[in-house]
PDB file of N, CA and C in Angstrom:
ATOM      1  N   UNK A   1     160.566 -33.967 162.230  1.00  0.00           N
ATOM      2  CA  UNK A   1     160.816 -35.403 162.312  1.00  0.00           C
ATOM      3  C   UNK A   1     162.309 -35.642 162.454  1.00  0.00           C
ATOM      4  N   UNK A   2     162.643 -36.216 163.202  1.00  0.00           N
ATOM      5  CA  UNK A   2     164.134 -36.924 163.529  1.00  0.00           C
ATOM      6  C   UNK A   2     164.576 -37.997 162.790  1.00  0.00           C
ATOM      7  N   UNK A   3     165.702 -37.543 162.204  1.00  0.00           N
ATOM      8  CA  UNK A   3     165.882 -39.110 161.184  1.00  0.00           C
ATOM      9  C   UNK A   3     167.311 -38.744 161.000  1.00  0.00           C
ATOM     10  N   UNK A   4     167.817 -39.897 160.855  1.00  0.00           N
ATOM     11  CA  UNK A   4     169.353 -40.317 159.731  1.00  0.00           C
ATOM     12  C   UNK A   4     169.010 -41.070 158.659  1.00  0.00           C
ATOM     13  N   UNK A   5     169.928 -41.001 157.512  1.00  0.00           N
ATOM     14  CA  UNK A   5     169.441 -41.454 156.509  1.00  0.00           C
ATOM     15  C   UNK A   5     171.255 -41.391 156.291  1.00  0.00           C
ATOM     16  N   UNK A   6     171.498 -43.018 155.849  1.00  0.00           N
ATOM     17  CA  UNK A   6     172.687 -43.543 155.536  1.00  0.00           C
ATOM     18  C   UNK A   6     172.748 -43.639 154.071  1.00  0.00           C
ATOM     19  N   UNK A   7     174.118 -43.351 153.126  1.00  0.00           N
ATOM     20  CA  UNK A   7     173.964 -44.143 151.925  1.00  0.00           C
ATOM     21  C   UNK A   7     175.352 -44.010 152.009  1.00  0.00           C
ATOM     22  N   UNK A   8     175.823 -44.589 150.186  1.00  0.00           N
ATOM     23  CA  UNK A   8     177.665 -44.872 149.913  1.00  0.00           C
ATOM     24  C   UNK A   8     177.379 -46.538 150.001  1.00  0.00           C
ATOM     25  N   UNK A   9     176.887 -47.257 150.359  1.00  0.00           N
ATOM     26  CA  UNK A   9     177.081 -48.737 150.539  1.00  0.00           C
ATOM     27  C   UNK A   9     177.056 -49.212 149.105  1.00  0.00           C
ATOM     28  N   UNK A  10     177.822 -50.410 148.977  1.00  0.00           N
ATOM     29  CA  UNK A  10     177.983 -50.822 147.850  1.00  0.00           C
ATOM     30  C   UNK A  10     179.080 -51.933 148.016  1.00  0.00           C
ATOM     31  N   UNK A  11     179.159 -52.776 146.433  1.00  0.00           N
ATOM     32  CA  UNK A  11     180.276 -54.037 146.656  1.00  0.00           C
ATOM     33  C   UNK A  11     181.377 -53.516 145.976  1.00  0.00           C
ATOM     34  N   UNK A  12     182.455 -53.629 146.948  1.00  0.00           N
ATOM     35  CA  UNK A  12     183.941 -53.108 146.660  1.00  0.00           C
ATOM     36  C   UNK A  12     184.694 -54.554 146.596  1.00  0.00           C
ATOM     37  N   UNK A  13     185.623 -54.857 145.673  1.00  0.00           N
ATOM     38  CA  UNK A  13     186.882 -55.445 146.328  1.00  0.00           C
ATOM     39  C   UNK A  13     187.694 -55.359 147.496  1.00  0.00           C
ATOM     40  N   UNK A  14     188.234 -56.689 147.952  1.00  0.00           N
ATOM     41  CA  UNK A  14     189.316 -56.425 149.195  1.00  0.00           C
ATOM     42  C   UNK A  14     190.638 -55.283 148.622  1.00  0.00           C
ATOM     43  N   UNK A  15     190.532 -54.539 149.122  1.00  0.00           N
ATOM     44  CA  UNK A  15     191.494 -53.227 149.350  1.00  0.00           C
ATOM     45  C   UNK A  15     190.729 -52.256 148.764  1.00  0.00           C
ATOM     46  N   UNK A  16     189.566 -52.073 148.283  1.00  0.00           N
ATOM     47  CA  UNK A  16     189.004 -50.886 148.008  1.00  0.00           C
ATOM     48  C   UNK A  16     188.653 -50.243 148.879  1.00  0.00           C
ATOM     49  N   UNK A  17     187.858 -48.914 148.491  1.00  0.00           N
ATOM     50  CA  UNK A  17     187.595 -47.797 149.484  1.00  0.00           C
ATOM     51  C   UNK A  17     185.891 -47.473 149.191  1.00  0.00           C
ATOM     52  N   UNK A  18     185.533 -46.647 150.430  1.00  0.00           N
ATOM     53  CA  UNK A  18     183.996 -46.579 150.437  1.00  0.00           C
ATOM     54  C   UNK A  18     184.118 -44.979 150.938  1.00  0.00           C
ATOM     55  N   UNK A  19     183.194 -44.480 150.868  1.00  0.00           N
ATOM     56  CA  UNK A  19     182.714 -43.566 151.815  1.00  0.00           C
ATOM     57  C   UNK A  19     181.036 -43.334 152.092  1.00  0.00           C
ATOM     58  N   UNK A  20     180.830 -43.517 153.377  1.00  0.00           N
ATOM     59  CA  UNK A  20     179.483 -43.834 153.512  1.00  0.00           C
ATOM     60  C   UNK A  20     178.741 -42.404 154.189  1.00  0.00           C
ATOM     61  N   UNK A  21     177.910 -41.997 153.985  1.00  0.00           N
ATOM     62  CA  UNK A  21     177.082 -40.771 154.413  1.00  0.00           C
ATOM     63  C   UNK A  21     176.433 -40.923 155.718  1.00  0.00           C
ATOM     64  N   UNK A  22     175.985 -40.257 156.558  1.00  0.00           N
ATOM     65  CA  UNK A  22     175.135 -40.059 157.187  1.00  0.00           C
ATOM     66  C   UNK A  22     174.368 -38.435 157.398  1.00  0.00           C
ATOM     67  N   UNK A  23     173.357 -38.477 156.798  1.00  0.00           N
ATOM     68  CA  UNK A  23     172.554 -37.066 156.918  1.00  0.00           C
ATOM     69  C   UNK A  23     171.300 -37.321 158.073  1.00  0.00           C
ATOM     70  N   UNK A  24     171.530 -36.016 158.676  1.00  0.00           N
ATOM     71  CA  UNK A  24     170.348 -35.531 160.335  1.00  0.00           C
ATOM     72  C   UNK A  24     169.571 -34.716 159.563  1.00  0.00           C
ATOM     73  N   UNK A  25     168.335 -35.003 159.925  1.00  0.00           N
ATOM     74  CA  UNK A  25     167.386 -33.841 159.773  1.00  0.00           C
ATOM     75  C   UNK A  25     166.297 -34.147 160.955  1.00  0.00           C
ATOM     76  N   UNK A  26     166.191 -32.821 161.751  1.00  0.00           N
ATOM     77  CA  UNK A  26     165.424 -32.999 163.073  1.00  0.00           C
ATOM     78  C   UNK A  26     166.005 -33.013 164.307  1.00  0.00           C
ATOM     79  N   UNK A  27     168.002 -33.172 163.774  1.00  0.00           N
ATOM     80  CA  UNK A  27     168.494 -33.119 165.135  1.00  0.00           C
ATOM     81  C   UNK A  27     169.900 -32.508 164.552  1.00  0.00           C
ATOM     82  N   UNK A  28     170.964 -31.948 165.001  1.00  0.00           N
ATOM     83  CA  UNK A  28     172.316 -31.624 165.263  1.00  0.00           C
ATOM     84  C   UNK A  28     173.307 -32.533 164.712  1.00  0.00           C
ATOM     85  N   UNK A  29     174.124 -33.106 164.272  1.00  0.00           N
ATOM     86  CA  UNK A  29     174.985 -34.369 164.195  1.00  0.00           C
ATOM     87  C   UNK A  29     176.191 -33.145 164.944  1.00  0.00           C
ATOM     88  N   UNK A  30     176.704 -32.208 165.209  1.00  0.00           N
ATOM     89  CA  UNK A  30     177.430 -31.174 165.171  1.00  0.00           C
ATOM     90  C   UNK A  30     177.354 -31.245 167.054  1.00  0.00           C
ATOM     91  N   UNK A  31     175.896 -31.373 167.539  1.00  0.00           N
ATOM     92  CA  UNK A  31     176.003 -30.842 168.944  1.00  0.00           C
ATOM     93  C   UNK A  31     175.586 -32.038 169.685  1.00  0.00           C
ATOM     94  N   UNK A  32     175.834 -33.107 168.657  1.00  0.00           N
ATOM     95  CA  UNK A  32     175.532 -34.313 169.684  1.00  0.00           C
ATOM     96  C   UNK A  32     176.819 -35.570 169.540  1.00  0.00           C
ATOM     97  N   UNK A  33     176.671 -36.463 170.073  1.00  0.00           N
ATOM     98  CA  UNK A  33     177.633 -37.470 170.072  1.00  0.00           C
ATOM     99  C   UNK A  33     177.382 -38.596 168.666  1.00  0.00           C
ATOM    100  N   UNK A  34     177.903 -38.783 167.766  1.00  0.00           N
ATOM    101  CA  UNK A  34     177.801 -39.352 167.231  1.00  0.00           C
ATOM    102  C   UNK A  34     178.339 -40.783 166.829  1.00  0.00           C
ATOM    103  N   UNK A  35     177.742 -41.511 166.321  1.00  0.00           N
ATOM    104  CA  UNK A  35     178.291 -43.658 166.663  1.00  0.00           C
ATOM    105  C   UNK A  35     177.725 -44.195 164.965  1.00  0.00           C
ATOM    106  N   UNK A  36     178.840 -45.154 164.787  1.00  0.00           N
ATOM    107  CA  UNK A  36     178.997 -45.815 163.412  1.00  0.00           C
ATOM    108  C   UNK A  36     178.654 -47.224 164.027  1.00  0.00           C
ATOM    109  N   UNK A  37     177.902 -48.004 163.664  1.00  0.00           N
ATOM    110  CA  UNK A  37     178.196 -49.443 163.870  1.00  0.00           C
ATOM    111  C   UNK A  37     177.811 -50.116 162.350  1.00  0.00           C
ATOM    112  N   UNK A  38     178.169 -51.796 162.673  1.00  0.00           N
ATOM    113  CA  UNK A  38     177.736 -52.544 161.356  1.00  0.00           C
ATOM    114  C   UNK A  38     177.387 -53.832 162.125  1.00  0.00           C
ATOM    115  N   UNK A  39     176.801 -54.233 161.253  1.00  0.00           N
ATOM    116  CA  UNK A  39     175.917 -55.678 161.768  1.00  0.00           C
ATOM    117  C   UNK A  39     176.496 -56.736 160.474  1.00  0.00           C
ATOM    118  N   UNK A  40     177.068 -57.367 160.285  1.00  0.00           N
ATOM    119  CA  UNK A  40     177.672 -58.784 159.862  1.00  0.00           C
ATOM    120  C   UNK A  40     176.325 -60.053 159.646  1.00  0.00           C
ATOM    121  N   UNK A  41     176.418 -60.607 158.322  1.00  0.00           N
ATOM    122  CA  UNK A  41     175.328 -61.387 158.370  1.00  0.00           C
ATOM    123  C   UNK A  41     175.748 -62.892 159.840  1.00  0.00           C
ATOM    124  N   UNK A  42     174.031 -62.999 160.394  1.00  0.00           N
ATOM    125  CA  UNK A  42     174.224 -63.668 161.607  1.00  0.00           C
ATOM    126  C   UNK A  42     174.982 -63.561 162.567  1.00  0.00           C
ATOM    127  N   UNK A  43     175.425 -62.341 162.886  1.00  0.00           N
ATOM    128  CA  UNK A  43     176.477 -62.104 163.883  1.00  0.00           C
ATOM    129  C   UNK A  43     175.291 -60.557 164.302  1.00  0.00           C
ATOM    130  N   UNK A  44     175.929 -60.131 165.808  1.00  0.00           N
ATOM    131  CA  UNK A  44     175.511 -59.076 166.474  1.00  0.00           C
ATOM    132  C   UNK A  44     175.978 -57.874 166.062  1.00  0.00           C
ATOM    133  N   UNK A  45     174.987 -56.634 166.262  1.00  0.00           N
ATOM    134  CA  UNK A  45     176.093 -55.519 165.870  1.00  0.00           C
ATOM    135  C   UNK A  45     177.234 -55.219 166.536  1.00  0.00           C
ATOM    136  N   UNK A  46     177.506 -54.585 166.108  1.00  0.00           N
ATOM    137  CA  UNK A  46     179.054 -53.867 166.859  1.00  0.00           C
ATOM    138  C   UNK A  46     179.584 -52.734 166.254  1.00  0.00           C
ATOM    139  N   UNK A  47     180.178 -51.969 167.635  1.00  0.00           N
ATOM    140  CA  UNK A  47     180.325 -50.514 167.667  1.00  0.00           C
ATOM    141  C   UNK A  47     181.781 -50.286 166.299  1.00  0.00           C
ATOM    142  N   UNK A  48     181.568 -49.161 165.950  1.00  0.00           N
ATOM    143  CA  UNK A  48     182.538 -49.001 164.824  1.00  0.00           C
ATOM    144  C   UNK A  48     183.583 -47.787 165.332  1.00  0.00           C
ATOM    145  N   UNK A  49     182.819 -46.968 165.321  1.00  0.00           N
ATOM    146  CA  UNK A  49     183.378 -45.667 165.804  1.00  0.00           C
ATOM    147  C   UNK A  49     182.636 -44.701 166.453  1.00  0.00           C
ATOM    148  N   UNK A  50     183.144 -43.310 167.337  1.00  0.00           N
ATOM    149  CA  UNK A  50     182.654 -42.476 167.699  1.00  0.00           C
ATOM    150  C   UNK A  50     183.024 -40.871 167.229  1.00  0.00           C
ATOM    151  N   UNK A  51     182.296 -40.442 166.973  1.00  0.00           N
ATOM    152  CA  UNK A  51     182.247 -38.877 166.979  1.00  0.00           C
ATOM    153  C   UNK A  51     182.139 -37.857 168.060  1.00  0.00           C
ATOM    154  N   UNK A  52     182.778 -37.024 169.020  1.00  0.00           N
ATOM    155  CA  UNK A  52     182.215 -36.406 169.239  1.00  0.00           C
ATOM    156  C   UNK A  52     182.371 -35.296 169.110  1.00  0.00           C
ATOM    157  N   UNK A  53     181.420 -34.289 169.783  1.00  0.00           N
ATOM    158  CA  UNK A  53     181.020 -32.610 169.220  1.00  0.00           C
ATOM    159  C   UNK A  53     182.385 -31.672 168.860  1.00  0.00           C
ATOM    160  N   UNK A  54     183.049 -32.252 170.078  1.00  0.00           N
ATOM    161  CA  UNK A  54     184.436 -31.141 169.552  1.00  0.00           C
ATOM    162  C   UNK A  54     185.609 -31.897 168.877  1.00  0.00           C
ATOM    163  N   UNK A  55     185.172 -32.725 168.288  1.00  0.00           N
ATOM    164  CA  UNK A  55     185.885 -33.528 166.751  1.00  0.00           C
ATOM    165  C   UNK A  55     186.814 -34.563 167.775  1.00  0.00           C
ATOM    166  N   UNK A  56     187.094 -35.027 168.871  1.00  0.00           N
ATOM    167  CA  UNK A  56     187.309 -36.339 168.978  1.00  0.00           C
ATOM    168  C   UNK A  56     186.781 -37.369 168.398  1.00  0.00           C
ATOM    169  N   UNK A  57     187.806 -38.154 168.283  1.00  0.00           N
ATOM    170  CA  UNK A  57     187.225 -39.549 167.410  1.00  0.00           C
ATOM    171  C   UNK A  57     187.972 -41.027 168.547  1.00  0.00           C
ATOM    172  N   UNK A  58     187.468 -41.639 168.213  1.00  0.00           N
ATOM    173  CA  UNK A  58     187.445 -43.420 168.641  1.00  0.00           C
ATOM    174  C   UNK A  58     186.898 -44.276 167.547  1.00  0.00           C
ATOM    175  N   UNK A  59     187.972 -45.523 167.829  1.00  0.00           N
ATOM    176  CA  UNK A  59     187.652 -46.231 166.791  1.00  0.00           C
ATOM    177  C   UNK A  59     187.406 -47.915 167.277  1.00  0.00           C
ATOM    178  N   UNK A  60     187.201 -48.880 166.663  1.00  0.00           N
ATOM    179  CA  UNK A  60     186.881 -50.231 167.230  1.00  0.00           C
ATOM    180  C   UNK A  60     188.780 -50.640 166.680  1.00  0.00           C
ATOM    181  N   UNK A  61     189.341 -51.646 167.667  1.00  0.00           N
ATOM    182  CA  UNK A  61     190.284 -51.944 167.249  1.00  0.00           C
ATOM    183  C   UNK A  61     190.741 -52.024 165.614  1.00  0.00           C
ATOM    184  N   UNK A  62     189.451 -52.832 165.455  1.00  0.00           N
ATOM    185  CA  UNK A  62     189.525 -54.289 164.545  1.00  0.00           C
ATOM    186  C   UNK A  62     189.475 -53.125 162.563  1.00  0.00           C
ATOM    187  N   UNK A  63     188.856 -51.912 163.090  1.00  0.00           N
ATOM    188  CA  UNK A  63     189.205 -50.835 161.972  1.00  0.00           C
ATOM    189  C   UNK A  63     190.458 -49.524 162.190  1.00  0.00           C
ATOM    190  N   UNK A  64     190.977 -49.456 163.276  1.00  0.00           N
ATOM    191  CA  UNK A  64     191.433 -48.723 163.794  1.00  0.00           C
ATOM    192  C   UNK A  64     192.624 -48.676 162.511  1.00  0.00           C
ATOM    193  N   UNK A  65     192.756 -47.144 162.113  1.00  0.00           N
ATOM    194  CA  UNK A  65     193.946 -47.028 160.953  1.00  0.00           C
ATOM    195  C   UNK A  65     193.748 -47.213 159.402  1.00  0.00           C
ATOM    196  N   UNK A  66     192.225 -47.463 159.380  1.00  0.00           N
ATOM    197  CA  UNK A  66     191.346 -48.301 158.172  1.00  0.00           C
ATOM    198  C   UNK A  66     190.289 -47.380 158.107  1.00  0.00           C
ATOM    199  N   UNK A  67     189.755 -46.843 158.764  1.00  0.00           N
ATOM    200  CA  UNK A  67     188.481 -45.763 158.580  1.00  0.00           C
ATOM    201  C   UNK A  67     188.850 -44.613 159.230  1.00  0.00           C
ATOM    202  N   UNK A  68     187.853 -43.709 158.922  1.00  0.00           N
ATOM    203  CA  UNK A  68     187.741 -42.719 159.806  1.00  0.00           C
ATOM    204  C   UNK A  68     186.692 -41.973 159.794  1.00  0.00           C
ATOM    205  N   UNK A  69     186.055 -41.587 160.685  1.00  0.00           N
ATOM    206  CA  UNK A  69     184.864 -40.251 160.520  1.00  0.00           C
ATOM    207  C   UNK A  69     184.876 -38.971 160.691  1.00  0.00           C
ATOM    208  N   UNK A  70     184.049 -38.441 159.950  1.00  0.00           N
ATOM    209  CA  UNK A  70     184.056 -36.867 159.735  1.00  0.00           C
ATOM    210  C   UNK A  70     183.057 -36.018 159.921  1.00  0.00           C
ATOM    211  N   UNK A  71     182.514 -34.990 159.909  1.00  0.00           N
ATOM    212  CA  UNK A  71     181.451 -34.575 159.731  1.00  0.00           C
ATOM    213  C   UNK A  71     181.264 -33.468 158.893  1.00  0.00           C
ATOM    214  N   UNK A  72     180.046 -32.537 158.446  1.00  0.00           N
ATOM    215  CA  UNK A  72     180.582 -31.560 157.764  1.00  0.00           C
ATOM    216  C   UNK A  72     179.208 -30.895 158.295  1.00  0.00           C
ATOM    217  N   UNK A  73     179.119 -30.108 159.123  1.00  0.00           N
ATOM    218  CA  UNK A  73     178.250 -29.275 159.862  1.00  0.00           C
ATOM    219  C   UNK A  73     177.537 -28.764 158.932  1.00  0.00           C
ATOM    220  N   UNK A  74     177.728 -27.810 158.195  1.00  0.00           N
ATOM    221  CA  UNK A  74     176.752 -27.214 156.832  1.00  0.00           C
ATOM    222  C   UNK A  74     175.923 -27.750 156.171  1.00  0.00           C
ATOM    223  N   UNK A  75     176.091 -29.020 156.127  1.00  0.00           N
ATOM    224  CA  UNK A  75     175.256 -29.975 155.147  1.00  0.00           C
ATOM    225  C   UNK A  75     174.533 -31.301 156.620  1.00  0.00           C
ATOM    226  N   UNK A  76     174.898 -30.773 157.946  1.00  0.00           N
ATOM    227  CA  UNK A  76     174.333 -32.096 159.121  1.00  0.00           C
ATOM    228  C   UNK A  76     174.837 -33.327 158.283  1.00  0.00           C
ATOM    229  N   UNK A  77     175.567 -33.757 158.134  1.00  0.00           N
ATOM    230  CA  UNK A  77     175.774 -35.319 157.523  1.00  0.00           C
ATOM    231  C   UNK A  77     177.232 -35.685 158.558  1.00  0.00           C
ATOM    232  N   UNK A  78     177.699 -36.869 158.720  1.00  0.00           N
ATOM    233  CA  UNK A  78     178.560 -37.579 159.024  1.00  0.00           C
ATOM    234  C   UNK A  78     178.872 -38.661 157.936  1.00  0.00           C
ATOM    235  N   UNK A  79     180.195 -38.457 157.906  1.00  0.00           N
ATOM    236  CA  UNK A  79     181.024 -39.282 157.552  1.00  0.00           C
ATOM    237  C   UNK A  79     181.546 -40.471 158.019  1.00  0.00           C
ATOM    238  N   UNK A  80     181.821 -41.652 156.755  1.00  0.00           N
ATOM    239  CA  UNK A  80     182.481 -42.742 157.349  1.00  0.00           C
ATOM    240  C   UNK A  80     183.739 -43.461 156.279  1.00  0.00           C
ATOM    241  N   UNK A  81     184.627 -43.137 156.068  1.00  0.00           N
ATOM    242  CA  UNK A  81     185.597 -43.591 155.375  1.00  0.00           C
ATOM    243  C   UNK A  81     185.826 -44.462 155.660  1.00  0.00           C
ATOM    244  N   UNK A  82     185.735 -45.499 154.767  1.00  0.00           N
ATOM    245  CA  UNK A  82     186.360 -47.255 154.616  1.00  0.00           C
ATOM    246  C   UNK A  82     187.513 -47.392 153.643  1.00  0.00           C
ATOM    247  N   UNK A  83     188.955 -47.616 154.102  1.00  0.00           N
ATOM    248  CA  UNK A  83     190.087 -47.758 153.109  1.00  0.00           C
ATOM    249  C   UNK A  83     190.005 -49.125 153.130  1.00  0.00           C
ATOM    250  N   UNK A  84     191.297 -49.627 152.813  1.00  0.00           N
ATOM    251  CA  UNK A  84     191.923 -51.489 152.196  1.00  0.00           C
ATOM    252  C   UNK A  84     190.635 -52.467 153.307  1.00  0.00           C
ATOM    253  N   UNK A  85     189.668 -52.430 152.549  1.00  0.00           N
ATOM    254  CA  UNK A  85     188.545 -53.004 153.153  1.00  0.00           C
ATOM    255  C   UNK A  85     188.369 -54.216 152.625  1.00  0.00           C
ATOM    256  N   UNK A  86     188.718 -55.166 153.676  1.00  0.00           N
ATOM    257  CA  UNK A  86     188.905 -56.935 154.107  1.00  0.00           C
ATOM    258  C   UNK A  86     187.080 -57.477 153.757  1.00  0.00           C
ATOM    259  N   UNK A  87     187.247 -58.697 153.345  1.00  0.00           N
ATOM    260  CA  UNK A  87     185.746 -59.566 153.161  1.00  0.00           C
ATOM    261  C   UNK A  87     185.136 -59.407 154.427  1.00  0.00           C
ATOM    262  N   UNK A  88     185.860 -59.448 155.998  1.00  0.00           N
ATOM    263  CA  UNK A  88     185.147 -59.407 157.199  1.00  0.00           C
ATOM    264  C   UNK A  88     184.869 -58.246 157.894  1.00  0.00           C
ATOM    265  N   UNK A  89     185.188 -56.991 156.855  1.00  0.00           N
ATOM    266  CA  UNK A  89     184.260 -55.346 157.060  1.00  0.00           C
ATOM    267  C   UNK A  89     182.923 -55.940 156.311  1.00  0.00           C
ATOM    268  N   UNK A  90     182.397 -56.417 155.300  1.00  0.00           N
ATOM    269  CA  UNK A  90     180.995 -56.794 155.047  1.00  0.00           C
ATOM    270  C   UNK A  90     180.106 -56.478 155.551  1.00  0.00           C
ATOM    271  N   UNK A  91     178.597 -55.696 155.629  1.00  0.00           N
ATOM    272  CA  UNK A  91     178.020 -55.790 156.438  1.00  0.00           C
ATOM    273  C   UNK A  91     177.143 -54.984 156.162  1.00  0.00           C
ATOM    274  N   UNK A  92     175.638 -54.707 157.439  1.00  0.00           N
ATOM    275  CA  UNK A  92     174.950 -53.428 156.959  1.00  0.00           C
ATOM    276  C   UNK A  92     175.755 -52.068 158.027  1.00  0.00           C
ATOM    277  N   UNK A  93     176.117 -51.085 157.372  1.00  0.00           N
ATOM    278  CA  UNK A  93     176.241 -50.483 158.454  1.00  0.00           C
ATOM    279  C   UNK A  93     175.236 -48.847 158.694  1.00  0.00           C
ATOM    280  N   UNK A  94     175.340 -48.764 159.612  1.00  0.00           N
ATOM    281  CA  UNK A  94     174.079 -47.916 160.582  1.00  0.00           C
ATOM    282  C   UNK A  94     175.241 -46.355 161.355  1.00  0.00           C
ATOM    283  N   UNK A  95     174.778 -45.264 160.761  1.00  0.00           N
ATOM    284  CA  UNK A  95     174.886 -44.702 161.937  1.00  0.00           C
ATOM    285  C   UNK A  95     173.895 -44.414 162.888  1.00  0.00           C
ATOM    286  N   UNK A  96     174.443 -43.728 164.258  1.00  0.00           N
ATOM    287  CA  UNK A  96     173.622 -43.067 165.451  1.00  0.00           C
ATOM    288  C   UNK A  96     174.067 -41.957 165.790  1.00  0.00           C
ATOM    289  N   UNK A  97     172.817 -41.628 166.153  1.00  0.00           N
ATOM    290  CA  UNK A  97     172.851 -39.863 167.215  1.00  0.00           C
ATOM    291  C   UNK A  97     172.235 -40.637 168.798  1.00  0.00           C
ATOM    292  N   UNK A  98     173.773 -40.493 169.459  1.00  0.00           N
ATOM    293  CA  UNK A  98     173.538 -41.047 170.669  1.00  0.00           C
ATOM    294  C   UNK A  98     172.998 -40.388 171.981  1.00  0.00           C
ATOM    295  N   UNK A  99     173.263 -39.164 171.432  1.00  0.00           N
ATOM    296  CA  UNK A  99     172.119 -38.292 172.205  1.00  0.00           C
ATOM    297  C   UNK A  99     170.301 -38.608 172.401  1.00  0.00           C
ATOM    298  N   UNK A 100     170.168 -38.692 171.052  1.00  0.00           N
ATOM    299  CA  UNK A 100     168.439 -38.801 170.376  1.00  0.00           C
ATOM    300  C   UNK A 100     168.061 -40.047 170.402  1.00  0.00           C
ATOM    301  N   UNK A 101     168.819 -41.045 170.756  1.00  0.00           N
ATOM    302  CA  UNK A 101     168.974 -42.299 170.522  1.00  0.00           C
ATOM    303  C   UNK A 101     168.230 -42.928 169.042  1.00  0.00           C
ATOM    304  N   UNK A 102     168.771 -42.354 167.667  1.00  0.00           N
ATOM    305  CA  UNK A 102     168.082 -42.015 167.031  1.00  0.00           C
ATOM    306  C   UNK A 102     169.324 -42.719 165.954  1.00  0.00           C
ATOM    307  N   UNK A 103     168.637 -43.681 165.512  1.00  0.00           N
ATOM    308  CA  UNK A 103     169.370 -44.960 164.306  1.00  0.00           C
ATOM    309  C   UNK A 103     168.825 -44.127 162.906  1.00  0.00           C
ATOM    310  N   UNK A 104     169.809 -44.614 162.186  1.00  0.00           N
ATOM    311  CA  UNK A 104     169.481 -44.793 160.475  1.00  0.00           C
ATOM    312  C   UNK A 104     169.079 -46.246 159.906  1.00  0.00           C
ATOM    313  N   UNK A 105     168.767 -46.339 158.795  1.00  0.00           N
ATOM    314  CA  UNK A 105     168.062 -47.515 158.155  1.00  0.00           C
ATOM    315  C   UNK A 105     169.374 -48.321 157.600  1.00  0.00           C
ATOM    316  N   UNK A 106     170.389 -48.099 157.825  1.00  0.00           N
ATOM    317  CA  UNK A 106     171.349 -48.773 157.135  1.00  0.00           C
ATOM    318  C   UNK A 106     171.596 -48.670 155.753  1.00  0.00           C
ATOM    319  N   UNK A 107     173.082 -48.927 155.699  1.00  0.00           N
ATOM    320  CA  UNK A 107     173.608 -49.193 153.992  1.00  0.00           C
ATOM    321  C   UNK A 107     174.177 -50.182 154.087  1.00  0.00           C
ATOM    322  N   UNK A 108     174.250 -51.423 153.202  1.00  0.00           N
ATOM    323  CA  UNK A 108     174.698 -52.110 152.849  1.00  0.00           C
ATOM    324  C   UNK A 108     176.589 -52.071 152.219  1.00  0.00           C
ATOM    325  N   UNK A 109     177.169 -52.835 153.150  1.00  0.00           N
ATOM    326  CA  UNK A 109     178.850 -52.963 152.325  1.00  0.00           C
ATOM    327  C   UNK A 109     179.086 -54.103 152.236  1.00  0.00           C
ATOM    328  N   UNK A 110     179.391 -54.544 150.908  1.00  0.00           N
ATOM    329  CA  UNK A 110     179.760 -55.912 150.599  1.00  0.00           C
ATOM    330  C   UNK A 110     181.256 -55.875 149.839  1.00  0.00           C
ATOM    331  N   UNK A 111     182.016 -56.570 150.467  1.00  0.00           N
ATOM    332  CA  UNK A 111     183.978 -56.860 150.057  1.00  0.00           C
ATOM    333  C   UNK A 111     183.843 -58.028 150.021  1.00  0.00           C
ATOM    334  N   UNK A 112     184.222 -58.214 148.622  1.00  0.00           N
ATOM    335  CA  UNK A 112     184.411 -59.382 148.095  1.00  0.00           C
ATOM    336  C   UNK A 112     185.425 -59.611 146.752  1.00  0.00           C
ATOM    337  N   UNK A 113     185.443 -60.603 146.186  1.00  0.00           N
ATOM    338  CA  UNK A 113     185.873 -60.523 145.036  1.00  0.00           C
ATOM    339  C   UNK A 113     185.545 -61.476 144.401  1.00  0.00           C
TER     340      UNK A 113
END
């Protein structure tokens, strides 16, 4: 069975830090392209970041210098580091295996205070 399975979500204060999981089972996170997005209440998703296989990264402006992703091959999981995280990072966020076209169920991040 092919799946991601997201967790780490939780309510931080503005300038706190997160780190959010993503674990593969059924597919590679290592030999495929990998994608972060978050969905904002009533607003569309949108792309966060990219992974790919030979450790390039891309980021969305609007986090650029504020997150980053990782992966750790041994364990198939991806990483998503959230630093000085603003009320308008909020959101559910989702990774993908853009190869498999193959979503996770989301985690929840709420910045607030």
């Amino acid at each position: 069975q092919v799946q991601l399975v997201e967790s780490g979500g939780d309510w931080v204060q503005p300038g706190g830090s997160l780190r959010l999981s993503c674990a593969g089972s059924g597919l590679s996170v290592s030999d495929d392209i990998m994608t972060w997005h978050r969905q904002a209440p009533e607003k569309a998703r949108e792309w966060v970041a990219t992974l790919w296989p030979g450790g390039a990264t891309i980021y969305s402006p609007s986090v650029t210098g504020r997150f980053t992703v990782s992966r750790d091959d041994a364990k198939n999981t991806v990483y998503l580091q959230l630093v000085s995280l603003k009320p308008e990072d909020t959101g559910v966020y989702y990774c993908q295996d853009h190869d498999t076209s193959t979503w996770g169920q989301g985690t929840q991040v709420t910045v607030s205070s």
